[in-house]
Protein backbone atom coordinates (compact mmCIF):
# COMPACT_ATOMS: atom_id res chain seq x y z
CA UNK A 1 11.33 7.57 -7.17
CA UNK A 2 9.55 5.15 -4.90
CA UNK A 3 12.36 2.55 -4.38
CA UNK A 4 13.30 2.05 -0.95
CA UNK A 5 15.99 4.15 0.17
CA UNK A 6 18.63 1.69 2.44
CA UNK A 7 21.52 2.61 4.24
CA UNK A 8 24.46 -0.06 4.24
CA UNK A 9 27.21 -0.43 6.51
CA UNK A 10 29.84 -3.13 6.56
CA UNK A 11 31.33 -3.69 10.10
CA UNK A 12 34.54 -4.89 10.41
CA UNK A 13 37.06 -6.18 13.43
CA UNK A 14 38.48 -3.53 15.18
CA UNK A 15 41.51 -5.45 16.45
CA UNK A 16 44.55 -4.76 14.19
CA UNK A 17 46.25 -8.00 14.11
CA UNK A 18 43.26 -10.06 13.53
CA UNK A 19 41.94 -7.68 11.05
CA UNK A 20 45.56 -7.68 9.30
CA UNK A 21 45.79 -11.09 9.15
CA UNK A 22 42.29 -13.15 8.22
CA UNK A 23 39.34 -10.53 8.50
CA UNK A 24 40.47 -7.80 6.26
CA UNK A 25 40.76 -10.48 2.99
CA UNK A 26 37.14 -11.99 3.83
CA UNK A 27 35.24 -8.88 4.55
CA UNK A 28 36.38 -6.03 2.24
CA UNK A 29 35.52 -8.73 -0.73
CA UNK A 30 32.01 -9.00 0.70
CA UNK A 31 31.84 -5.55 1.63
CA UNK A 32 32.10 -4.94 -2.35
CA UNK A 33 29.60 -7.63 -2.89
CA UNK A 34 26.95 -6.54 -0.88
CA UNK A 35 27.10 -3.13 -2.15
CA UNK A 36 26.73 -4.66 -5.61
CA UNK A 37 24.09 -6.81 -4.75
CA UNK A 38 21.81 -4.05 -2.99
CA UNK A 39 22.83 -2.16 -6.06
CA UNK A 40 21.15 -4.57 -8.30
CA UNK A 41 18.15 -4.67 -6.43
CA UNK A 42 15.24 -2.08 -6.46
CA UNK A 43 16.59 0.06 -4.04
CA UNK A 44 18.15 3.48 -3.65
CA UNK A 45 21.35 2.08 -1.97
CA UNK A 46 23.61 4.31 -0.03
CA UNK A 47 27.31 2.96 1.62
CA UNK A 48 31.06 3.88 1.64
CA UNK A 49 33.47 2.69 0.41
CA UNK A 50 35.46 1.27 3.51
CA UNK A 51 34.38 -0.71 6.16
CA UNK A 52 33.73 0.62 9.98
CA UNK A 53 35.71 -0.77 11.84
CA UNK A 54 36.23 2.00 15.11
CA UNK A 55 33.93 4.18 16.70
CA UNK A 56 34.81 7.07 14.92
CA UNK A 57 34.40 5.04 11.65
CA UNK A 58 30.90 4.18 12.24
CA UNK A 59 29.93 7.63 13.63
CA UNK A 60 31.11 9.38 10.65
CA UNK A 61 28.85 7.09 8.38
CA UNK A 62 26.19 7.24 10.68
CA UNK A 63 26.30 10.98 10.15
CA UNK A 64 26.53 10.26 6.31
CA UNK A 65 23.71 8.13 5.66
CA UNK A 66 21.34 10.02 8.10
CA UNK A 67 21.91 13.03 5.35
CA UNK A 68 20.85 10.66 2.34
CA UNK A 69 17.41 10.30 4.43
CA UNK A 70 17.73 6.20 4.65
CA UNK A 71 15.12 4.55 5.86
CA UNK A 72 16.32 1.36 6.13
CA UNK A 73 19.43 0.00 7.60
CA UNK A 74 21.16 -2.84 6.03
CA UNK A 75 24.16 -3.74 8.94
CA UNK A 76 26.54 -6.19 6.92
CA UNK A 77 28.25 -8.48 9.16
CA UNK A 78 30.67 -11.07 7.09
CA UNK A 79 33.07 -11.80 9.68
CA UNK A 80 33.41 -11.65 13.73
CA UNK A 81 33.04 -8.28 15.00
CA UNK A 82 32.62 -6.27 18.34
CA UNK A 83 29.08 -6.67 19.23
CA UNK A 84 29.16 -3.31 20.87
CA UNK A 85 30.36 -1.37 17.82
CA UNK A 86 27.44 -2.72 16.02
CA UNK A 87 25.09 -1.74 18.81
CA UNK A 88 26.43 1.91 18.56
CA UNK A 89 25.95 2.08 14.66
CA UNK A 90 22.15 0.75 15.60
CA UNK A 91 21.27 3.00 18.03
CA UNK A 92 22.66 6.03 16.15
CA UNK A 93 21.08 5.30 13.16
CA UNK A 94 17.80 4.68 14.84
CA UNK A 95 15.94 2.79 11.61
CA UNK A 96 14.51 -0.19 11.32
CA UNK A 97 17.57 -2.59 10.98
CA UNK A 98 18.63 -5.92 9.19
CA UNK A 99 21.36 -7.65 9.70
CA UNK A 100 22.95 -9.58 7.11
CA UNK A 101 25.25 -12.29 7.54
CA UNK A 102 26.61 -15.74 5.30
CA UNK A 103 26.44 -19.75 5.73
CA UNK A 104 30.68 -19.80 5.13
CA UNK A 105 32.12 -21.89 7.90
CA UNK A 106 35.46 -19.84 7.30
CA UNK A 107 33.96 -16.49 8.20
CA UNK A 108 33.03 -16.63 11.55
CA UNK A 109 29.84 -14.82 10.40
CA UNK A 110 27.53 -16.19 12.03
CA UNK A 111 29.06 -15.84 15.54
CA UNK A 112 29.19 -12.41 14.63
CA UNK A 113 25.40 -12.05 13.52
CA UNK A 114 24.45 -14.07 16.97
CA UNK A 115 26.82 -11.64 18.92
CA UNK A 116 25.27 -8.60 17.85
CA UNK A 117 21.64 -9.63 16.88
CA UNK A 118 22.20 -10.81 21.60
CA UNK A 119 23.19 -7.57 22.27
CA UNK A 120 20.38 -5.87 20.22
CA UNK A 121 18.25 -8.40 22.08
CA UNK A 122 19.16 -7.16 25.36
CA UNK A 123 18.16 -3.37 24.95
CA UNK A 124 15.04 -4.20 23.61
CA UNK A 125 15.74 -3.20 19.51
CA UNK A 126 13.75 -4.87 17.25
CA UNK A 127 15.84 -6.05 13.90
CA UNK A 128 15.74 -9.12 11.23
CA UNK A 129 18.28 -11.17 10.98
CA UNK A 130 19.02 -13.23 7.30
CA UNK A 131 21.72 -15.59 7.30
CA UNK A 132 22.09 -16.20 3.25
CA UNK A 133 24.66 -16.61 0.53
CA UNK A 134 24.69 -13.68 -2.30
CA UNK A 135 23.84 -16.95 -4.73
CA UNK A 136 20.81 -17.57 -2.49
CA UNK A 137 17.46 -16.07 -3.89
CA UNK A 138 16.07 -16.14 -0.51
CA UNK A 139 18.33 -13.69 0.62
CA UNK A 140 16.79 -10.88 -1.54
CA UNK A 141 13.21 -12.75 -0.49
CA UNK A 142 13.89 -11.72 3.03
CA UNK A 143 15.57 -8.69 2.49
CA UNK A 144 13.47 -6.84 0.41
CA UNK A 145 9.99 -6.85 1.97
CA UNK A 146 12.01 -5.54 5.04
CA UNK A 147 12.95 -3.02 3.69
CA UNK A 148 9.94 -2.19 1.43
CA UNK A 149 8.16 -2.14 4.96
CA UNK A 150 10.58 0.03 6.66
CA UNK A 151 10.50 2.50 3.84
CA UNK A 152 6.54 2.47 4.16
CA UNK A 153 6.31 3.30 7.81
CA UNK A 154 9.04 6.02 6.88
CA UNK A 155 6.96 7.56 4.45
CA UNK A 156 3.49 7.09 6.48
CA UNK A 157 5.01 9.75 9.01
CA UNK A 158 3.73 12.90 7.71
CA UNK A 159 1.45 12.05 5.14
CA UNK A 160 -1.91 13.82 5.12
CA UNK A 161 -5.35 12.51 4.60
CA UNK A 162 -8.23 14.24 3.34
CA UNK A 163 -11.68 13.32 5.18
CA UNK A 164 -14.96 14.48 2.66
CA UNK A 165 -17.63 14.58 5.55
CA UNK A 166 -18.37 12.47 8.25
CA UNK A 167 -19.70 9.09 9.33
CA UNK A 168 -21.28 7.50 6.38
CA UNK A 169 -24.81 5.41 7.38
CA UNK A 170 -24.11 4.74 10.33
CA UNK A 171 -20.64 2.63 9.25
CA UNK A 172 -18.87 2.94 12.90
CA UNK A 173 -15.52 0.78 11.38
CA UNK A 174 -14.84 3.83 8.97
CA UNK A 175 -14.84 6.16 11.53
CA UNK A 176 -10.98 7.23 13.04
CA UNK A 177 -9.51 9.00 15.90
CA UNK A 178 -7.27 11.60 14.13
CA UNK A 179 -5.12 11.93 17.27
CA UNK A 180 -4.48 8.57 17.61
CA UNK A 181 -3.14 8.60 14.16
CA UNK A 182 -1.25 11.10 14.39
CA UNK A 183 0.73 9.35 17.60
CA UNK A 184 0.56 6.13 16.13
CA UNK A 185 1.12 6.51 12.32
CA UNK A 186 2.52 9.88 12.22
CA UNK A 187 -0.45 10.79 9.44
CA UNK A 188 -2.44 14.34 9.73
CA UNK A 189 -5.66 14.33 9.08
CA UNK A 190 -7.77 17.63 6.77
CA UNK A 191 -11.07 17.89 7.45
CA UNK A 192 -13.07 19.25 4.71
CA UNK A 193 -17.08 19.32 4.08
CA UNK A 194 -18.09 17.57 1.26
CA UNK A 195 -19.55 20.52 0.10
CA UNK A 196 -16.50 22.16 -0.80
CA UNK A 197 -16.33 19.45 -3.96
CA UNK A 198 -19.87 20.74 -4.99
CA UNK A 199 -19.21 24.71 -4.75
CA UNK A 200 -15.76 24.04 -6.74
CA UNK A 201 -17.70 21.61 -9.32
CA UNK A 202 -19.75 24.87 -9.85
CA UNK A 203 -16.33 26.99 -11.06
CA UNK A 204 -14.93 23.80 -13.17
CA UNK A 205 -14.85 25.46 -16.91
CA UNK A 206 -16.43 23.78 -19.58
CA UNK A 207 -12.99 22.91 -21.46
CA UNK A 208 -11.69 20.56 -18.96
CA UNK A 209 -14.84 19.01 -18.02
CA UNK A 210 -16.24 18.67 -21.98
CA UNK A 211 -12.40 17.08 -22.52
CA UNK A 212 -13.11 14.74 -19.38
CA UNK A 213 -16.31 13.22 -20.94
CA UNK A 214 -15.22 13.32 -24.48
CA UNK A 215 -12.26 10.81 -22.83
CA UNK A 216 -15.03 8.51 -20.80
CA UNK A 217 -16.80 8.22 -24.18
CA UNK A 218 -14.18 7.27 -26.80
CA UNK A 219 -12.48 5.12 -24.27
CA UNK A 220 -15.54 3.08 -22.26
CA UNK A 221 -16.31 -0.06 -23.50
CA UNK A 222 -20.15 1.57 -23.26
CA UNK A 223 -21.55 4.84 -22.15
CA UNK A 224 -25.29 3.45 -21.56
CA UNK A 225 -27.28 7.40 -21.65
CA UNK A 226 -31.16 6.40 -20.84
CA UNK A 227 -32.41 10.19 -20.81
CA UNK A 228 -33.33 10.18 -17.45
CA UNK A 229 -30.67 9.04 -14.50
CA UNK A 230 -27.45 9.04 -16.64
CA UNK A 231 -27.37 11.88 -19.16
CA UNK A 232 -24.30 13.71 -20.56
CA UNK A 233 -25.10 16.32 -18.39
CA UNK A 234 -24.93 14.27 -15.19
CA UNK A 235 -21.89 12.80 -16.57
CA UNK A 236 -20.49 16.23 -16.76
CA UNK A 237 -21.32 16.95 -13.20
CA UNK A 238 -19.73 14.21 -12.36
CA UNK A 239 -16.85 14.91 -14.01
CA UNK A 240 -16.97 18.69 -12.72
CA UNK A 241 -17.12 16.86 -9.42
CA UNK A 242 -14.09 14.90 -9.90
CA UNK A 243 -11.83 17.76 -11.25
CA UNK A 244 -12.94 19.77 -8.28
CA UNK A 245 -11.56 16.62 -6.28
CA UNK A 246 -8.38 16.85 -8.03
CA UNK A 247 -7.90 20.31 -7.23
CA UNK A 248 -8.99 20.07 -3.54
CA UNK A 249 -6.32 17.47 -2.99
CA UNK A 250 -3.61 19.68 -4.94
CA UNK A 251 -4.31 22.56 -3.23
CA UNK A 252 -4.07 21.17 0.33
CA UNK A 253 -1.45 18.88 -0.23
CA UNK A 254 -3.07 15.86 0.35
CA UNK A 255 -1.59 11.89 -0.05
CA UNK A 256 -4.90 9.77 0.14
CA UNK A 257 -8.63 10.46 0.87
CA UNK A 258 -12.23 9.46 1.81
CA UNK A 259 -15.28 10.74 0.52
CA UNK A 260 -18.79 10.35 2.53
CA UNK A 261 -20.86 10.45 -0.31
CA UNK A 262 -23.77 8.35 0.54
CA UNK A 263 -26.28 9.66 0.99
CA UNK A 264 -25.53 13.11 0.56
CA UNK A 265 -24.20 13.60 -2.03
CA UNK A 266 -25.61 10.44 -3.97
CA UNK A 267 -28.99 11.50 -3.05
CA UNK A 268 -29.39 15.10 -4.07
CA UNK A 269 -26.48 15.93 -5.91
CA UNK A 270 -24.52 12.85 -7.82
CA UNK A 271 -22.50 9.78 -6.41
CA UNK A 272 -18.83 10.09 -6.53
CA UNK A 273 -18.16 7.36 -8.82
CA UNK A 274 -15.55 8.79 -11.11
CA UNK A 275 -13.55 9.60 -8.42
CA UNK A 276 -13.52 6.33 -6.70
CA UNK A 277 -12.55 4.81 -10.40
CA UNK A 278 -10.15 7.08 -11.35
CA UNK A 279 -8.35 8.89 -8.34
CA UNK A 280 -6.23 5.69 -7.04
CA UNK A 281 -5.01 5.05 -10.47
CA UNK A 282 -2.44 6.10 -12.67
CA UNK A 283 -4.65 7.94 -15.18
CA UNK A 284 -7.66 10.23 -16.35
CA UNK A 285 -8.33 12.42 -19.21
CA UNK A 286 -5.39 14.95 -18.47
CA UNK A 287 -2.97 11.64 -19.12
CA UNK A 288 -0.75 10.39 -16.34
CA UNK A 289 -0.83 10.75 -12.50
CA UNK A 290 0.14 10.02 -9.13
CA UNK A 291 -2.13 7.68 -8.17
CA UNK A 292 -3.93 9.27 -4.62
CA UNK A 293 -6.11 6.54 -2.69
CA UNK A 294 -9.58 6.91 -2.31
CA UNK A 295 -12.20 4.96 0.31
CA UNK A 296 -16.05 5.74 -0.05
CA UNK A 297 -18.23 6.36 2.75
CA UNK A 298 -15.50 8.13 4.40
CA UNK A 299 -13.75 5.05 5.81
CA UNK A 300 -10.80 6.63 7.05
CA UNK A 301 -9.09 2.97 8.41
CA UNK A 302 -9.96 1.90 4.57
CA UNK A 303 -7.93 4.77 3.30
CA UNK A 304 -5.21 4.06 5.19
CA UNK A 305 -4.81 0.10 4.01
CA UNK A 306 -4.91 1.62 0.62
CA UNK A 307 -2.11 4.30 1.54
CA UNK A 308 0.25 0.92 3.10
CA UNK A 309 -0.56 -1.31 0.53
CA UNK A 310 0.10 1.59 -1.91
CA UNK A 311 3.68 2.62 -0.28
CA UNK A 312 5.12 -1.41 0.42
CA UNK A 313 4.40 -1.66 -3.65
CA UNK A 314 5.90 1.05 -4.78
CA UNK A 315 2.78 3.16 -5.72
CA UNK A 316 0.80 0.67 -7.28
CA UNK A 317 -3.24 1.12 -7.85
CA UNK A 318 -5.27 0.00 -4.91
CA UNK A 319 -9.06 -0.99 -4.82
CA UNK A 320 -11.29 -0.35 -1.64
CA UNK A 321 -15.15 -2.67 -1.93
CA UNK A 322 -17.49 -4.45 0.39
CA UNK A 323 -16.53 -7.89 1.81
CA UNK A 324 -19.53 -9.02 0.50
CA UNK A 325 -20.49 -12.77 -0.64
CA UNK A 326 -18.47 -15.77 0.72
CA UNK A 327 -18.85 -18.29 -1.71
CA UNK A 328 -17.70 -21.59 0.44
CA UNK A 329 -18.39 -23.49 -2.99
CA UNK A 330 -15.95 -21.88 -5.05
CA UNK A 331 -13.59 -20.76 -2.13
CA UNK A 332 -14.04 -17.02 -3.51
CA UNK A 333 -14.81 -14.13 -1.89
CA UNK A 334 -16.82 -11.62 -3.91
CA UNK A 335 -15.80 -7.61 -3.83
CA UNK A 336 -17.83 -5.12 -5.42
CA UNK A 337 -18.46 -1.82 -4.27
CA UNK A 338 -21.35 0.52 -4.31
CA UNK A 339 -20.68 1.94 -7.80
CA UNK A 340 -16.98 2.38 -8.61
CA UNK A 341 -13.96 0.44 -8.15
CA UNK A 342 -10.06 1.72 -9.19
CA UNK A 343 -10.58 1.17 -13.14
CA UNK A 344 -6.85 -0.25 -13.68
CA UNK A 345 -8.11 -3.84 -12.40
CA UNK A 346 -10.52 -3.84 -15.18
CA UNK A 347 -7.00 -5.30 -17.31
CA UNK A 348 -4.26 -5.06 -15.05
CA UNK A 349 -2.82 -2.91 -18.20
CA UNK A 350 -0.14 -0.22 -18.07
CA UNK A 351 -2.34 1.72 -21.28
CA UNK A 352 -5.32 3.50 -19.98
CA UNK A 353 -7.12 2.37 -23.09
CA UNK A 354 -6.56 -1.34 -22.03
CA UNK A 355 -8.12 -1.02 -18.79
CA UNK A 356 -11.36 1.59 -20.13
CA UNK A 357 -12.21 -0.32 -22.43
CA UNK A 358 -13.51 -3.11 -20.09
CA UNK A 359 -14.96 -0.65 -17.96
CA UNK A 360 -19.09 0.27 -18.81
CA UNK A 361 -20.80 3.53 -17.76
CA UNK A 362 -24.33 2.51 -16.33
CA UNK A 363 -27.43 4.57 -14.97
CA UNK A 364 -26.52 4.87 -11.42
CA UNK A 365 -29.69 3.47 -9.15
CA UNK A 366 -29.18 6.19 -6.61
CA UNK A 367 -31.42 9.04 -6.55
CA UNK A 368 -28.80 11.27 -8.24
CA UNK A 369 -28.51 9.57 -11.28
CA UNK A 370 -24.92 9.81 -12.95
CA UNK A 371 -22.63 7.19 -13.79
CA UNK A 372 -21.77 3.53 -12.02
CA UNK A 373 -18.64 1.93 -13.08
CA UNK A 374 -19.25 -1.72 -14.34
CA UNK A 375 -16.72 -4.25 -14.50
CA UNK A 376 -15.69 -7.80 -13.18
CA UNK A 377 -11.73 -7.25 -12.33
CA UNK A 378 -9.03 -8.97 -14.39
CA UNK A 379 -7.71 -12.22 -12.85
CA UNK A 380 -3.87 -12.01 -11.13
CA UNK A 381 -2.35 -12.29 -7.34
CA UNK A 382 -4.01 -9.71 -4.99
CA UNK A 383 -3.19 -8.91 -1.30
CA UNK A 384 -6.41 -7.74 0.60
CA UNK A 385 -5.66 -6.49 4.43
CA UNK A 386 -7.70 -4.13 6.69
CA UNK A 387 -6.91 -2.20 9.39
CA UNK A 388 -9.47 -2.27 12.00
CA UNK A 389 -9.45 -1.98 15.75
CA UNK A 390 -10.30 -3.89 19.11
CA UNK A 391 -11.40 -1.74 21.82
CA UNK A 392 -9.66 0.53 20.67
CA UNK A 393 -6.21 -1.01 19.48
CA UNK A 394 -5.07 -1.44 15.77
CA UNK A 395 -4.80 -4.97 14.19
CA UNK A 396 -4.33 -5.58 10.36
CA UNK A 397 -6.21 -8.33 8.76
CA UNK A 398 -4.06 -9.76 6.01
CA UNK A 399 -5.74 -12.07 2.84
CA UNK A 400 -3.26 -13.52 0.27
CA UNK A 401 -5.61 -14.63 -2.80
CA UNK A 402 -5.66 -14.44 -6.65
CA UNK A 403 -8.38 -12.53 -8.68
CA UNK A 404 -10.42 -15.11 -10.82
CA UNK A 405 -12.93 -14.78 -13.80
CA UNK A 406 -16.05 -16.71 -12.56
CA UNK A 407 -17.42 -19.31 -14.35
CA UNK A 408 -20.67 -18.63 -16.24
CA UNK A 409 -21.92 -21.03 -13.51
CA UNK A 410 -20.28 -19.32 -10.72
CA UNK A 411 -21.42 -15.24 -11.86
CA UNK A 412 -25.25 -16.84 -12.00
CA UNK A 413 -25.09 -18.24 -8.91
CA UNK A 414 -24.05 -14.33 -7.82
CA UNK A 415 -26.01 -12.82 -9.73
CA UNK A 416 -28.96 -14.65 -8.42
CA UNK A 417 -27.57 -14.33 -4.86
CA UNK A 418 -27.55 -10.67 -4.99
CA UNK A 419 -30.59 -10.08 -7.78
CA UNK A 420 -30.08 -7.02 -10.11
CA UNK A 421 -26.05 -6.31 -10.47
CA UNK A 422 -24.76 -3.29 -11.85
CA UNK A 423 -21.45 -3.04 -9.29
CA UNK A 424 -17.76 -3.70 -10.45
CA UNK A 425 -16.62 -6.33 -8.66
CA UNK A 426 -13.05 -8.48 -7.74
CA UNK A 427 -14.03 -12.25 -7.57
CA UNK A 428 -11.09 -13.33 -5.05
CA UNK A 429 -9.81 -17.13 -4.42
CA UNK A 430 -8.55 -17.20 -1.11
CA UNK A 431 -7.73 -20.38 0.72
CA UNK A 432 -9.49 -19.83 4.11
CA UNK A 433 -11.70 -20.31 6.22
CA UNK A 434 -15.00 -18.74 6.27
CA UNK A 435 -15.97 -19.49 9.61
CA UNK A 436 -13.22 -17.60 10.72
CA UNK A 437 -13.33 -15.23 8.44
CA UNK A 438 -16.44 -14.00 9.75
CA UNK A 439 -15.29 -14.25 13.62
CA UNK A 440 -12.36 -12.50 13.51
CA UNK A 441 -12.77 -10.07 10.73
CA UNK A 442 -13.59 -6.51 12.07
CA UNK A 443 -15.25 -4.37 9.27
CA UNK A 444 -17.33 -4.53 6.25
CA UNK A 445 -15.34 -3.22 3.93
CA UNK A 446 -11.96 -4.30 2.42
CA UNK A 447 -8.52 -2.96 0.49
CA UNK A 448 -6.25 -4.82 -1.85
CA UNK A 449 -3.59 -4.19 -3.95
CA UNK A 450 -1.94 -6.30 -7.37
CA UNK A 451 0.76 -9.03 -6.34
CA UNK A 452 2.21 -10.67 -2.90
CA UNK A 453 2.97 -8.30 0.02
CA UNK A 454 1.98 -10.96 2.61
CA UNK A 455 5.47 -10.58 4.33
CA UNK A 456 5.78 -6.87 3.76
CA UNK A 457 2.47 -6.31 5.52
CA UNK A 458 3.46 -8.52 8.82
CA UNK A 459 6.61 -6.37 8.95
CA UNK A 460 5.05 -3.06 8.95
CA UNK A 461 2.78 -4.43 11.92
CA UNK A 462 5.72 -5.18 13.70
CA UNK A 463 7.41 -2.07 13.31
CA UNK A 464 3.87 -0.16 14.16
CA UNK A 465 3.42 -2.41 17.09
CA UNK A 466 0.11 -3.68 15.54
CA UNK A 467 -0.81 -7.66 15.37
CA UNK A 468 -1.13 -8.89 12.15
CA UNK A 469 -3.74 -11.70 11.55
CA UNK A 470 -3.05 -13.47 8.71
CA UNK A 471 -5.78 -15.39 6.75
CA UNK A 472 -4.99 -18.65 5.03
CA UNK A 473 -5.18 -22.08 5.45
């Protein structure tokens, strides 16, 4: 369901004799093998059967794969063929585009990818070019992240995102322009008080909510109760709260969210914990779910990193925390948030159970009592980017790293850096640095997802016309 769907066309000579008498045997062979290939990778591939080879060929599957809703375009080019042909196919298709050639000296391939990826050159469209064997691993290494981009900026273009309040203290990075979304990522934005989660927490029945907490208690690794700031009936409110959530974003239709929260709703009512841990994973008490991104203090541009890094990895769980301790010792940057991070990093597991029961219920220190989330995140590759801006333009900050346990040596020296610590937190080694870190990097808060998306991220900035900055040594 969340493969990439790509469009393939094979183009082929156009002049009969030539065609007849060398291109015909080299390209309908690799026509056959490319489809195969694509077809082995995770993708939803669409082609024909026949190569294009005249105009009214390649407008008939232009016409084709437009109806399958590609988002992608694979152009094959094995052999020599009229650059203008493949310029027409391009331009009708109108997706981002790859063309795909081989190494064979026999071919004439490559005089064909130069002809065509010159003409695209000239009008100004923007493509990839990969010039590999179908024995090559690097040719799926360049296609794929491509097209997982491509799909994402597809799929960004009518998404909606639900805003919980306003400007949270004073935290100027979170706030958006909705308009300038909407021209520049194609995503709506839903405005909707806070409020509304606490007058629909009020009309949550006691069945789902008593079902929600029975869940947090078998399957926590601790539910710490004190009697005073976390009690099962804040837990229930919380839980009221976070059903309400649910039902908000159901109702309206909505992809990914931020919730103020602080101090709102942290101060006189209860933090929105649960929902930070649970919404932007796979699952809760009711079983299993779409995960739905969630930001706190109503960072929209944090939401939206979450959203890409969700869609270019096929709907994985994505975390959202504070860029908050550079450790130049250890090379590791230290993420917690303010009381709830996505609770699938607790074990990186696909069973719920796995991942809870790493995860600790503490007294929240905010004025509303409830429930923190407690947990240092299981190690494994992460990608971290941002989206921020620069008077008034979009970059993306991109940070390839790997999660880490700390040493017992390491978490005191945190521990002792930041004094009392009740906060889940991703201990990232990144290879970077921190001078420039801190120069360049334009917000205070941070988004990651599991595994390597380095390359998928600099595509979608080039397809969104937004500069990627890339962290690493």
């Amino acid at each position: 369901m969340n493969e990439p769907k790509v469009g393939l066309m094979t183009f082929g000579d156009a002049r009969k004799h030539e065609w007849e008498n060398l291109f015909r045997g080299l390209t309908e062979p690799r026509h056959r093998q490319m489809a195969e290939y694509l077809g082995g990778l995770p993708v939803e591939l669409h082609s024909f059967d026949e190569v294009a080879r005249t105009k009214e060929q390649i407008d008939a599957q232009v016409d084709g794969l437009k109806a399958t809703g590609a988002e992608a375009f694979v152009v094959h080019l094995p052999c020599w063929t009229a650059p203008n042909l493949v310029v027409r196919g391009v331009q009708r298709m109108n997706l981002p585009t790859l063309l795909v050639s081989n190494k064979h000296p026999g071919t004439h391939g490559t005089v064909g990818l130069l002809g065509a990826g010159g003409a695209l050159d000239q009008i100004g469209y923007p493509h990839l070019r990969v010039r590999e064997g179908f024995d090559s691993p690097a040719l799926a290494d360049k296609m794929l992240p491509f097209v997982r981009a491509a799909s994402a900026v597809a799929r960004l273009r009518g998404r909606v995102f639900g805003l919980f309040g306003g400007r949270s203290l004073g935290i100027d990075t979170g706030s958006i322009d909705p308009m300038q979304w909407r021209r520049k990522f194609g995503v709506d934005v839903e405005h909707i008080d806070q409020l509304e989660i606490i007058r629909r927490a009020e009309q949550i029945s006691d069945e789902p909510t008593g079902k929600m907490v029975a869940w947090l208690e078998a399957n926590a690794a601790s539910v710490d109760y004190d009697g005073q700031r976390l009690t099962p009936e804040r837990l229930g409110y919380q839980s009221r709260c976070y059903l309400a959530t649910k039902e908000i974003i159901a109702e309206l239709g909505l992809d990914f969210v931020a919730v103020k929260c602080m101090p709102d709703l942290s101060t006189h009512y209860v933090p929105q914990c649960l929902s930070a841990a649970l919404l932007p994973g796979p699952y809760d008490a009711q079983g299993e779910k779409r995960p739905v991104p969630m930001a706190c203090e109503a960072d929209g541009d944090g939401a939206l990193t979450m959203e890409i890094l969700g869609l270019v990895s096929g709907g994985k769980p994505t975390l959202f925390g504070d860029l908050s301790y550079l450790d130049e010792e250890a090379s590791t940057i230290y993420i917690p948030n303010c009381g709830a991070m996505c609770s699938w990093f607790a074990a990186r597991s696909g069973s719920p159970e796995a991942n809870m029961s790493r995860v600790e219920l503490r007294p929240s220190f905010r004025p509303g009592g409830g429930a923190t989330t407690y947990f240092k995140a299981a190690p494994g590759p992460v990608t971290l980017a941002r989206l921020f801006r620069r008077a008034g333009e979009y970059v993306m900050a991109i940070i390839p790293g790997a999660a880490v346990e700390p040493s017992p040596e390491e978490y005191e020296r945190f521990v002792k850096a930041r004094g009392s610590h009740q906060l889940p937190t991703m201990f990232v080694h990144v290879s970077v640095g921190f001078d420039r870190l801190v120069a360049e990097f334009g917000s205070n808060h941070i988004s990651g997802v599991d595994g390597s998306y380095v390359q998928e991220l600099e595509h979608v900035c080039r397809l969104l016309e937004i500069k990627p900055i890339v962290f690493r040594e």
